[in-house]
C-alpha atoms as a PDB file:
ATOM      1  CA  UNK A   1     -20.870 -16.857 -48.967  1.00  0.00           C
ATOM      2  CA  UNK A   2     -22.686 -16.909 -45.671  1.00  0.00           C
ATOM      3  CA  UNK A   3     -21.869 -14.752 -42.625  1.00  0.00           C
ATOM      4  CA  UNK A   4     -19.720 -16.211 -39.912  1.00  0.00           C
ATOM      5  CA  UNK A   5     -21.133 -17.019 -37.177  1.00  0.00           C
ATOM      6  CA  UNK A   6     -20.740 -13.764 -34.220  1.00  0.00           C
ATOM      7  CA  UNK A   7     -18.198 -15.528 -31.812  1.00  0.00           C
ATOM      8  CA  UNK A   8     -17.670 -13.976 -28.447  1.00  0.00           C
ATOM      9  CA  UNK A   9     -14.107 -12.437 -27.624  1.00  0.00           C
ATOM     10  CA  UNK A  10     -11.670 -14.753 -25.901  1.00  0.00           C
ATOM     11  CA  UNK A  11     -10.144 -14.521 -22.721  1.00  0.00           C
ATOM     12  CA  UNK A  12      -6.589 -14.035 -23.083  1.00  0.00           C
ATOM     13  CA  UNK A  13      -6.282 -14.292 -19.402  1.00  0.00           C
ATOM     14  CA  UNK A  14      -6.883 -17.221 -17.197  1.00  0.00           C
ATOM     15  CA  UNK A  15     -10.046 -16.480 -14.660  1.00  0.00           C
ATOM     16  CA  UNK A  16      -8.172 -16.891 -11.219  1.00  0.00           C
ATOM     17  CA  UNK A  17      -9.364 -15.714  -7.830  1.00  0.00           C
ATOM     18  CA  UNK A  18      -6.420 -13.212  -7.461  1.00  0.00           C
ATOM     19  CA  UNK A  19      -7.620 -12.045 -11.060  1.00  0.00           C
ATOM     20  CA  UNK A  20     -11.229 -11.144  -9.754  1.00  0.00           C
ATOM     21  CA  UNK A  21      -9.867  -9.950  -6.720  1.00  0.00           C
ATOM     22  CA  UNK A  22      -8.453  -7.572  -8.499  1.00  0.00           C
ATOM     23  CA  UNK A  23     -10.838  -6.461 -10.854  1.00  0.00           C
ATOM     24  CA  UNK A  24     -13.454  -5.841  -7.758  1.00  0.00           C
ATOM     25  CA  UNK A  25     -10.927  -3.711  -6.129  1.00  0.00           C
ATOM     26  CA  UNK A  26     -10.636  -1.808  -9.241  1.00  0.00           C
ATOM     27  CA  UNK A  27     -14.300  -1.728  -9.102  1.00  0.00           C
ATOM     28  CA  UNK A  28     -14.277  -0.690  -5.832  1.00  0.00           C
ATOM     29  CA  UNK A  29     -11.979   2.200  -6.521  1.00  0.00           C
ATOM     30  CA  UNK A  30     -14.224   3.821  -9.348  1.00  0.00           C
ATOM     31  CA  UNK A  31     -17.505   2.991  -8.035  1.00  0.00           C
ATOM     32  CA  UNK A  32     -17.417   2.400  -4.551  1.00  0.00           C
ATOM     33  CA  UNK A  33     -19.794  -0.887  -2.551  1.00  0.00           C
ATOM     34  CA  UNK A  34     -22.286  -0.558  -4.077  1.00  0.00           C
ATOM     35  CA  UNK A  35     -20.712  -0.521  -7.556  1.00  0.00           C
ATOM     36  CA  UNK A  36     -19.374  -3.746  -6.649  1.00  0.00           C
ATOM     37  CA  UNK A  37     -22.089  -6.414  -8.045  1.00  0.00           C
ATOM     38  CA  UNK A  38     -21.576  -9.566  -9.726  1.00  0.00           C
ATOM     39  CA  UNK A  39     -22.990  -8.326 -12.717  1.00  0.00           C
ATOM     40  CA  UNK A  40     -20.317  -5.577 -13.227  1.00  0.00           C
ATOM     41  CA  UNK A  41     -17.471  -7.898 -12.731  1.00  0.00           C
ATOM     42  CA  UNK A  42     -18.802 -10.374 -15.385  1.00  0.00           C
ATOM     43  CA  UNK A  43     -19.165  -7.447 -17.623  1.00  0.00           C
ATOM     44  CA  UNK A  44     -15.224  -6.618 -16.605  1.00  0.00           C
ATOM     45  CA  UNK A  45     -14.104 -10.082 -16.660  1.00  0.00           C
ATOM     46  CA  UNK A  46     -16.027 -11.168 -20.552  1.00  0.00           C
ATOM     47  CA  UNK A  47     -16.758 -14.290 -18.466  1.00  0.00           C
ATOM     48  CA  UNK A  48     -20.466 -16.063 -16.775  1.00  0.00           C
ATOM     49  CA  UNK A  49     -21.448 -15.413 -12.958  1.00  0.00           C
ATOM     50  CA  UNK A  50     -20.843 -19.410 -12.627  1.00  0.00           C
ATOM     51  CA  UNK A  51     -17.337 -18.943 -13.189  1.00  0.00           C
ATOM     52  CA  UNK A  52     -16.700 -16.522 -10.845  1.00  0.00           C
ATOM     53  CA  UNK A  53     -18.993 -17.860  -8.066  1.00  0.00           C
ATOM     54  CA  UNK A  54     -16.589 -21.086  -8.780  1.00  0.00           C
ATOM     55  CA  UNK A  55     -14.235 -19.013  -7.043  1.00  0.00           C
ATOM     56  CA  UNK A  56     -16.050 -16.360  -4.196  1.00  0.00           C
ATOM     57  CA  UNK A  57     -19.399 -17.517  -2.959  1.00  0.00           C
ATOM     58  CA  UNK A  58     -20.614 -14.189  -2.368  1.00  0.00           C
ATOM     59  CA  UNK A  59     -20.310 -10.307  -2.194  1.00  0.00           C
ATOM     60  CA  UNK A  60     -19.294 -10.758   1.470  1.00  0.00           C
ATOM     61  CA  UNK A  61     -16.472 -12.705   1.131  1.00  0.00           C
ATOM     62  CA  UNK A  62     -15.107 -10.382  -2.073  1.00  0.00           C
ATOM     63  CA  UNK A  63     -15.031  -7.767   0.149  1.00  0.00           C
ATOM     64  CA  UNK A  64     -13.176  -9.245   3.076  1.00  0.00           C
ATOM     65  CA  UNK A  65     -10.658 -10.820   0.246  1.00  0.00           C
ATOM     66  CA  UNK A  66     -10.220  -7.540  -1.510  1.00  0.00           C
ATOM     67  CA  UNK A  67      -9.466  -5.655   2.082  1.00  0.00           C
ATOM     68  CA  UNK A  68      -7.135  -8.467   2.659  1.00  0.00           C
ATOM     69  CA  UNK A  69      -4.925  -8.123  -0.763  1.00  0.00           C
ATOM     70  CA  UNK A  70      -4.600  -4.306  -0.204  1.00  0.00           C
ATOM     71  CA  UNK A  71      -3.828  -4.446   3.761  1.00  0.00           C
ATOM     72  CA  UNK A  72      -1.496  -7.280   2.808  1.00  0.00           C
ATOM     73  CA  UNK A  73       0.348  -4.938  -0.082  1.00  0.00           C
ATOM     74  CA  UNK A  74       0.601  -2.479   2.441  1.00  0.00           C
ATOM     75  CA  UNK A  75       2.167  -3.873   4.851  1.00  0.00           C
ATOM     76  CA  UNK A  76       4.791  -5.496   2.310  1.00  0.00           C
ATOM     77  CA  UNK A  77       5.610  -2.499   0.647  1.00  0.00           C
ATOM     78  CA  UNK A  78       9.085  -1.799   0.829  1.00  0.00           C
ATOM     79  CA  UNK A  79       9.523   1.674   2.137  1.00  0.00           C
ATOM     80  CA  UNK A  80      11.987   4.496   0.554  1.00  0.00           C
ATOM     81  CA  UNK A  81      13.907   4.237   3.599  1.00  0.00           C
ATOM     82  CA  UNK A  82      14.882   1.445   5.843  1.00  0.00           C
ATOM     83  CA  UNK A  83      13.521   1.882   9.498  1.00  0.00           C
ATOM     84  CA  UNK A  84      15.928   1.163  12.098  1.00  0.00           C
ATOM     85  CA  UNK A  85      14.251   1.613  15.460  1.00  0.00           C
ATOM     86  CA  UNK A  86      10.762   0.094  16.667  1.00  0.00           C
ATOM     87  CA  UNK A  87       9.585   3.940  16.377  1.00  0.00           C
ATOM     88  CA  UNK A  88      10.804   4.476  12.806  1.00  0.00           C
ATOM     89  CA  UNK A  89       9.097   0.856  12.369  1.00  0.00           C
ATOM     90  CA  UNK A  90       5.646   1.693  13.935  1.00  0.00           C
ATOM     91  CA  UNK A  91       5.495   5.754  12.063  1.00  0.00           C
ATOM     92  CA  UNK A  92       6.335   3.920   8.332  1.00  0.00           C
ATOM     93  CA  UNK A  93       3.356   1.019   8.917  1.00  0.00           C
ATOM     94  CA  UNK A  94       0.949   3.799  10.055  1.00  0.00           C
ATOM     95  CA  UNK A  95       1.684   5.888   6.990  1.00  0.00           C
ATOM     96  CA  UNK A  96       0.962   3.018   4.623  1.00  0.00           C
ATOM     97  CA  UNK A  97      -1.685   2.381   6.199  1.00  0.00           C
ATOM     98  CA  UNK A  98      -2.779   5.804   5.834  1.00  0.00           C
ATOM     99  CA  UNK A  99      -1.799   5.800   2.588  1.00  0.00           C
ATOM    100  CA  UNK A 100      -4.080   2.644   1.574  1.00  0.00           C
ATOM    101  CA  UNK A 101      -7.486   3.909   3.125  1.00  0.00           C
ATOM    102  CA  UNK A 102      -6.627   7.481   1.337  1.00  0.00           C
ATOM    103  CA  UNK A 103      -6.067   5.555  -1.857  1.00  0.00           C
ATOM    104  CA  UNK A 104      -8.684   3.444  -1.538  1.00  0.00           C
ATOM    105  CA  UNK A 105     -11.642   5.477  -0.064  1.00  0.00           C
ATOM    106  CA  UNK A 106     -14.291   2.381   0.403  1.00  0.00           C
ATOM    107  CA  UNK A 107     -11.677   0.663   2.867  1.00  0.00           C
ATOM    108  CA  UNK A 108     -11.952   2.165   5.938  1.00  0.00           C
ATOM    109  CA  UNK A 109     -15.680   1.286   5.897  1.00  0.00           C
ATOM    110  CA  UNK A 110     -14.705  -2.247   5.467  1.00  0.00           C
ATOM    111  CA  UNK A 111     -11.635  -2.635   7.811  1.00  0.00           C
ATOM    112  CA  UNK A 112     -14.215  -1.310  10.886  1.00  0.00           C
ATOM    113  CA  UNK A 113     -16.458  -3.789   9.585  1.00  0.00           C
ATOM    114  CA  UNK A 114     -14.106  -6.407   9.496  1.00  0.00           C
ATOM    115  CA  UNK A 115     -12.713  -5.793  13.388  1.00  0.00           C
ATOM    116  CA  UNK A 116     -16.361  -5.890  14.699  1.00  0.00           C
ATOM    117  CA  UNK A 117     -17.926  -8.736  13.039  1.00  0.00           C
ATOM    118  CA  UNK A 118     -14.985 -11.493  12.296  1.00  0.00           C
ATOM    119  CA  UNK A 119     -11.899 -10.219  14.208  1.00  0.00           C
ATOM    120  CA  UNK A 120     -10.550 -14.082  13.221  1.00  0.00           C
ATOM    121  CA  UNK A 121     -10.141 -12.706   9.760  1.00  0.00           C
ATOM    122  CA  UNK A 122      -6.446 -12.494   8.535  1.00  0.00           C
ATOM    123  CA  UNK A 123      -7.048  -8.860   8.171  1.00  0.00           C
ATOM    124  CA  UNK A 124      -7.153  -7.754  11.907  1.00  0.00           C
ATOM    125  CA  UNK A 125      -4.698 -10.405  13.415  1.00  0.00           C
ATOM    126  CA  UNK A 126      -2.422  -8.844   9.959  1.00  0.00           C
ATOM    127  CA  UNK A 127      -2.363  -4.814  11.394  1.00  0.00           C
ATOM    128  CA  UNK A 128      -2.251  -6.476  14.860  1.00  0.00           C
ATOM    129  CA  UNK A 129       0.728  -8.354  14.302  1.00  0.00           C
ATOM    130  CA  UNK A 130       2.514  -5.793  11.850  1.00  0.00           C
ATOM    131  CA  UNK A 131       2.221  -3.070  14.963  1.00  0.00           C
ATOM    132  CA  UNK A 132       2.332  -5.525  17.967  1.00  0.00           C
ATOM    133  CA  UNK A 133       6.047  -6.871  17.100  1.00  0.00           C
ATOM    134  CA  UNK A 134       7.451  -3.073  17.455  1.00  0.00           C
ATOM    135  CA  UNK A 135       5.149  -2.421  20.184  1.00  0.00           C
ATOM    136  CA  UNK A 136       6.790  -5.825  21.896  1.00  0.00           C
ATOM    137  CA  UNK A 137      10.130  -4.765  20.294  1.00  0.00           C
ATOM    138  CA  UNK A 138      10.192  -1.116  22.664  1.00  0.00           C
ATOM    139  CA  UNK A 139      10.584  -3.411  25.850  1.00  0.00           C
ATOM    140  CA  UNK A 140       7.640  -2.839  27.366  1.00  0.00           C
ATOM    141  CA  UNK A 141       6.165  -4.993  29.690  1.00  0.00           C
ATOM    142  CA  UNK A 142       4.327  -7.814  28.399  1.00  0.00           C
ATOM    143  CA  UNK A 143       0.865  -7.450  30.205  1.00  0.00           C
ATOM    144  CA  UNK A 144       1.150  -4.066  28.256  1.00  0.00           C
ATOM    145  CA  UNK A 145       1.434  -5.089  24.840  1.00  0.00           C
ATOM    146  CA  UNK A 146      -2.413  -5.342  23.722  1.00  0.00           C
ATOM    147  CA  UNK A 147      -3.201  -2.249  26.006  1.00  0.00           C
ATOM    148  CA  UNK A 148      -0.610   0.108  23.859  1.00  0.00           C
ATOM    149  CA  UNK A 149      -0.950  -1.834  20.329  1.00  0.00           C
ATOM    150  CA  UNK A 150      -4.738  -1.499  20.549  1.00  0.00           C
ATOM    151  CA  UNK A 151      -4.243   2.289  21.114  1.00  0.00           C
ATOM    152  CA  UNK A 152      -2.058   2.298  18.281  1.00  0.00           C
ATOM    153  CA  UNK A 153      -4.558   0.345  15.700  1.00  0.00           C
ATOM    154  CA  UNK A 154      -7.569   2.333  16.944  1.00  0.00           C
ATOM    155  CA  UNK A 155      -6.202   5.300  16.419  1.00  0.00           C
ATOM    156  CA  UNK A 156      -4.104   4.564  13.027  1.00  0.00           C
ATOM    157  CA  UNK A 157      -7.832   2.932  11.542  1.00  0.00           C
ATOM    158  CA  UNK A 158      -9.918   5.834  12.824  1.00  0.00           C
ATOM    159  CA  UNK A 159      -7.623   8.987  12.173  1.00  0.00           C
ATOM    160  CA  UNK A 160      -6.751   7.431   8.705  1.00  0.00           C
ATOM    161  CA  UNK A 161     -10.424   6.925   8.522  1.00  0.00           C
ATOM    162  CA  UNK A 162     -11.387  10.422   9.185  1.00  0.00           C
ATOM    163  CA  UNK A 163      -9.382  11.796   6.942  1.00  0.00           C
ATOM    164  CA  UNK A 164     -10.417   9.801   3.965  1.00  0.00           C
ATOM    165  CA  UNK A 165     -14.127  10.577   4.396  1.00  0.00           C
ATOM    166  CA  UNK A 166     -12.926  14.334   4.732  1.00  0.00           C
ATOM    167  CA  UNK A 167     -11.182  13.861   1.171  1.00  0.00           C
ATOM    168  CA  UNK A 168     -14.339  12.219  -0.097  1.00  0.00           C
ATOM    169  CA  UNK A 169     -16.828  14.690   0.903  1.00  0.00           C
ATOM    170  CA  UNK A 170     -14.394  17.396  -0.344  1.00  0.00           C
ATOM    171  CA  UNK A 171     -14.423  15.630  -3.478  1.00  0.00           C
ATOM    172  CA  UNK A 172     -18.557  15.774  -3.647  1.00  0.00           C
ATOM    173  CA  UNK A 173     -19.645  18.490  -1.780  1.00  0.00           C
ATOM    174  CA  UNK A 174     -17.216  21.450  -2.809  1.00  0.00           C
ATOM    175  CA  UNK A 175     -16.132  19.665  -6.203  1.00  0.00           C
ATOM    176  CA  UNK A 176     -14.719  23.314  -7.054  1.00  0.00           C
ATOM    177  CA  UNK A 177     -13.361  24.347  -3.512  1.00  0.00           C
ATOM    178  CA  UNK A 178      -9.689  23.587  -2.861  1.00  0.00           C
ATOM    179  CA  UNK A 179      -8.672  22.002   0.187  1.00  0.00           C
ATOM    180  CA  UNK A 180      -7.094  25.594   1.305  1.00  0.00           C
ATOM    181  CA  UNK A 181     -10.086  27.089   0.420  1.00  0.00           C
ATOM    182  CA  UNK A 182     -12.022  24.990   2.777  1.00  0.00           C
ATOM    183  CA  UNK A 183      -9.824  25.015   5.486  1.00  0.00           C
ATOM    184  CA  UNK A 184      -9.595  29.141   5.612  1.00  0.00           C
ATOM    185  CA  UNK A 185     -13.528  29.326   5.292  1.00  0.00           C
ATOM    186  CA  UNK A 186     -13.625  26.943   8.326  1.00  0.00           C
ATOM    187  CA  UNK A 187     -11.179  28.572  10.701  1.00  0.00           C
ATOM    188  CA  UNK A 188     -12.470  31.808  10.078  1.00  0.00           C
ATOM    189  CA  UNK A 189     -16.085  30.258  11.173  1.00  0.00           C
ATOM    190  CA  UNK A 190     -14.152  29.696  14.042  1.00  0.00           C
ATOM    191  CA  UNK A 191     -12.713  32.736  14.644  1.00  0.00           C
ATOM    192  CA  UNK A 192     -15.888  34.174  14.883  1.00  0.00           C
ATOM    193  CA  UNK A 193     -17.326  31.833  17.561  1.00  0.00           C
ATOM    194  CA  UNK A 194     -18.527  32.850  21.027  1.00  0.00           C
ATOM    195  CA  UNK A 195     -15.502  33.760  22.690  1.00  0.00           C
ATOM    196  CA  UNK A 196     -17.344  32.913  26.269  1.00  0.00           C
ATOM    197  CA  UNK A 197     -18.686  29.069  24.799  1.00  0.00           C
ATOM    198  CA  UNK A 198     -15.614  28.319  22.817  1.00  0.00           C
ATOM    199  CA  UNK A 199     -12.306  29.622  24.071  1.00  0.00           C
ATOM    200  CA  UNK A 200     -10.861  27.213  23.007  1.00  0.00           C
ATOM    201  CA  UNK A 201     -12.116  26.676  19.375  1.00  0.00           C
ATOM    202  CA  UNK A 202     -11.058  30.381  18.677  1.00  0.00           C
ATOM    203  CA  UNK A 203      -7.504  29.716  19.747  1.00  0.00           C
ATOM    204  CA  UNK A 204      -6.388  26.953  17.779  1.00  0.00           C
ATOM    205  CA  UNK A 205      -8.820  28.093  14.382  1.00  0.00           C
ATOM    206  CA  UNK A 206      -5.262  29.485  13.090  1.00  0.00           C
ATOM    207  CA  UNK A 207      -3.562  25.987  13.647  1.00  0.00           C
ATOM    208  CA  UNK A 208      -6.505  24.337  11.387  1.00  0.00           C
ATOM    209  CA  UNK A 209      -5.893  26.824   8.756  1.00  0.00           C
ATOM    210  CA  UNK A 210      -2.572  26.084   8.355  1.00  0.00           C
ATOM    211  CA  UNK A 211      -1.550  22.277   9.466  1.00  0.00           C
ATOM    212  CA  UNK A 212      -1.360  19.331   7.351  1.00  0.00           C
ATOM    213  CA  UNK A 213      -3.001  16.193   7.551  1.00  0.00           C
ATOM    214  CA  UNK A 214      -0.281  13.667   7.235  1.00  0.00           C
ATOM    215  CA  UNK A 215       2.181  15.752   9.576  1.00  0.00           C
ATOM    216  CA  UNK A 216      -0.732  16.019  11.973  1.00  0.00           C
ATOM    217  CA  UNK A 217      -1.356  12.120  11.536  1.00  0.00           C
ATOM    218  CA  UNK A 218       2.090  10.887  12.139  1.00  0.00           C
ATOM    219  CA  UNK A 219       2.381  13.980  15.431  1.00  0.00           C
ATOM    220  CA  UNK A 220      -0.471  11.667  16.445  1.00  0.00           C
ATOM    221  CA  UNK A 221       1.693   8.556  16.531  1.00  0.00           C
ATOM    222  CA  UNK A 222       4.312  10.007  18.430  1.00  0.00           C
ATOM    223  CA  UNK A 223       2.568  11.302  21.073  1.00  0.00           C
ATOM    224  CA  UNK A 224       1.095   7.770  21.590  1.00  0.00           C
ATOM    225  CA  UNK A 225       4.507   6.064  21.809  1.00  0.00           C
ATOM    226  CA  UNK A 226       5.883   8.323  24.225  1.00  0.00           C
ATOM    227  CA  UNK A 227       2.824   8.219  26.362  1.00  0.00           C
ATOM    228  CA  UNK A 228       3.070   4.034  26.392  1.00  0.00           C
ATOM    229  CA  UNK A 229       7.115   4.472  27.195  1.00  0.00           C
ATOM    230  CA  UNK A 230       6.545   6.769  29.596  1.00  0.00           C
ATOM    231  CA  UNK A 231       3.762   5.063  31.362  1.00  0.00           C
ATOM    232  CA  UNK A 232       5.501   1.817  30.676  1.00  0.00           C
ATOM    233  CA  UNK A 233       9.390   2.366  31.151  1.00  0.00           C
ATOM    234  CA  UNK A 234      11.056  -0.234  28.865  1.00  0.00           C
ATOM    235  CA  UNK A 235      12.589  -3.651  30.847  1.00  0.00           C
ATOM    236  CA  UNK A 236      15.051  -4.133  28.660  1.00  0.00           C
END
């Protein structure tokens, strides 16, 4: 009896655009940009570059669409609790935010991308809008709003940013050295700094050693909401 002919495995899924979406953002996760080829995801998908460049035309616009399904899924998250005041609004979409870029360590990379080069993307008007309609909802004045939302986005992106890289290089540099570990080795560099060329350095190396990054993150927050309701009384 002659051999059967090898057949290839069959899809059992339907190729779909949310479907390799997905699969680069797995990608993403686990191997970072540069992991992210068309190559790999044909390998993922058991399927022929033609199909997928049926759907996404290029590397470019996978990355923008996989920033855009987690951003979206982060804002849409239901939280654990139900915010009731603009405040409680603007502190729960920071921390998923924060949440996202820590999760996803390749995003912050791409959502500073994103704002410089193609602002008109869905992703920045998305964070605007998602912060700006609290930031409208404390009854500020209007010729306010972009001044105190920007602050808010810059500074949610850039601090959630930070502390992603942080966790990354953690993760490669000092693969055996805890976070605690790290922190006390730090602050006691500090301590030991030039008490003449860094005063203050030296006084807060205690704080370092002991705060916590998502406590520190959403302190952050606060301290820019009452500094726009303070400059900017609310109308009513």
């Amino acid at each position: 009896m002659p051999p059967r002919p090898h057949r290839t495995p069959r899809r059992t899924e339907a190729l779909t655009r949310e479907r390799i979406i997905d699969t680069a953002v797995e990608l993403l996760d686990t191997a970072g940009e540069s992991g992210l080829t068309f190559r790999a995801l044909t390998q993922r998908l058991n399927t022929g570059p033609g199909a997928i460049y049926w759907h996404v035309a290029n590397k470019t616009e996978l990355l923008d669409a996989a920033t855009d399904t987690v951003i979206t899924t982060a804002l849409t998250t239901h939280p654990t609790h139900t915010p009731t005041t603009p405040h409680d609004h603007i502190h729960t979409t920071a921390l998923s935010l924060y949440h996202a870029i820590d999760h996803h360590p390749w995003l912050a990379t791409q959502l500073a991308t994103q704002l410089s080069r193609n602002p008109a993307q869905p992703v920045t008007p998305r964070i605007y809008e998602s912060i700006g309609q609290q930031v409208q909802a404390l009854g500020i004045p209007q010729n306010t709003w972009f001044t105190a939302t920007s602050a808010l986005v810059h500074y949610i992106l850039g601090a959630a940013g930070q502390n992603a890289t942080n966790a990354t290089h953690a993760r490669t540099r000092t693969p055996h050295t805890t976070r605690t570990e790290f922190l006390d080795t730090t602050s006691t560099a500090w301590q030991q700094l030039d008490p003449d060329t860094y005063p203050f350095t030296r006084a807060i190396a205690d704080q370092l050693r002991h705060h916590d990054d998502q406590t520190e993150f959403l302190a952050g927050i606060t301290l820019i909401l009452t500094g726009i309701t303070t400059l900017h009384p609310p109308t009513g």
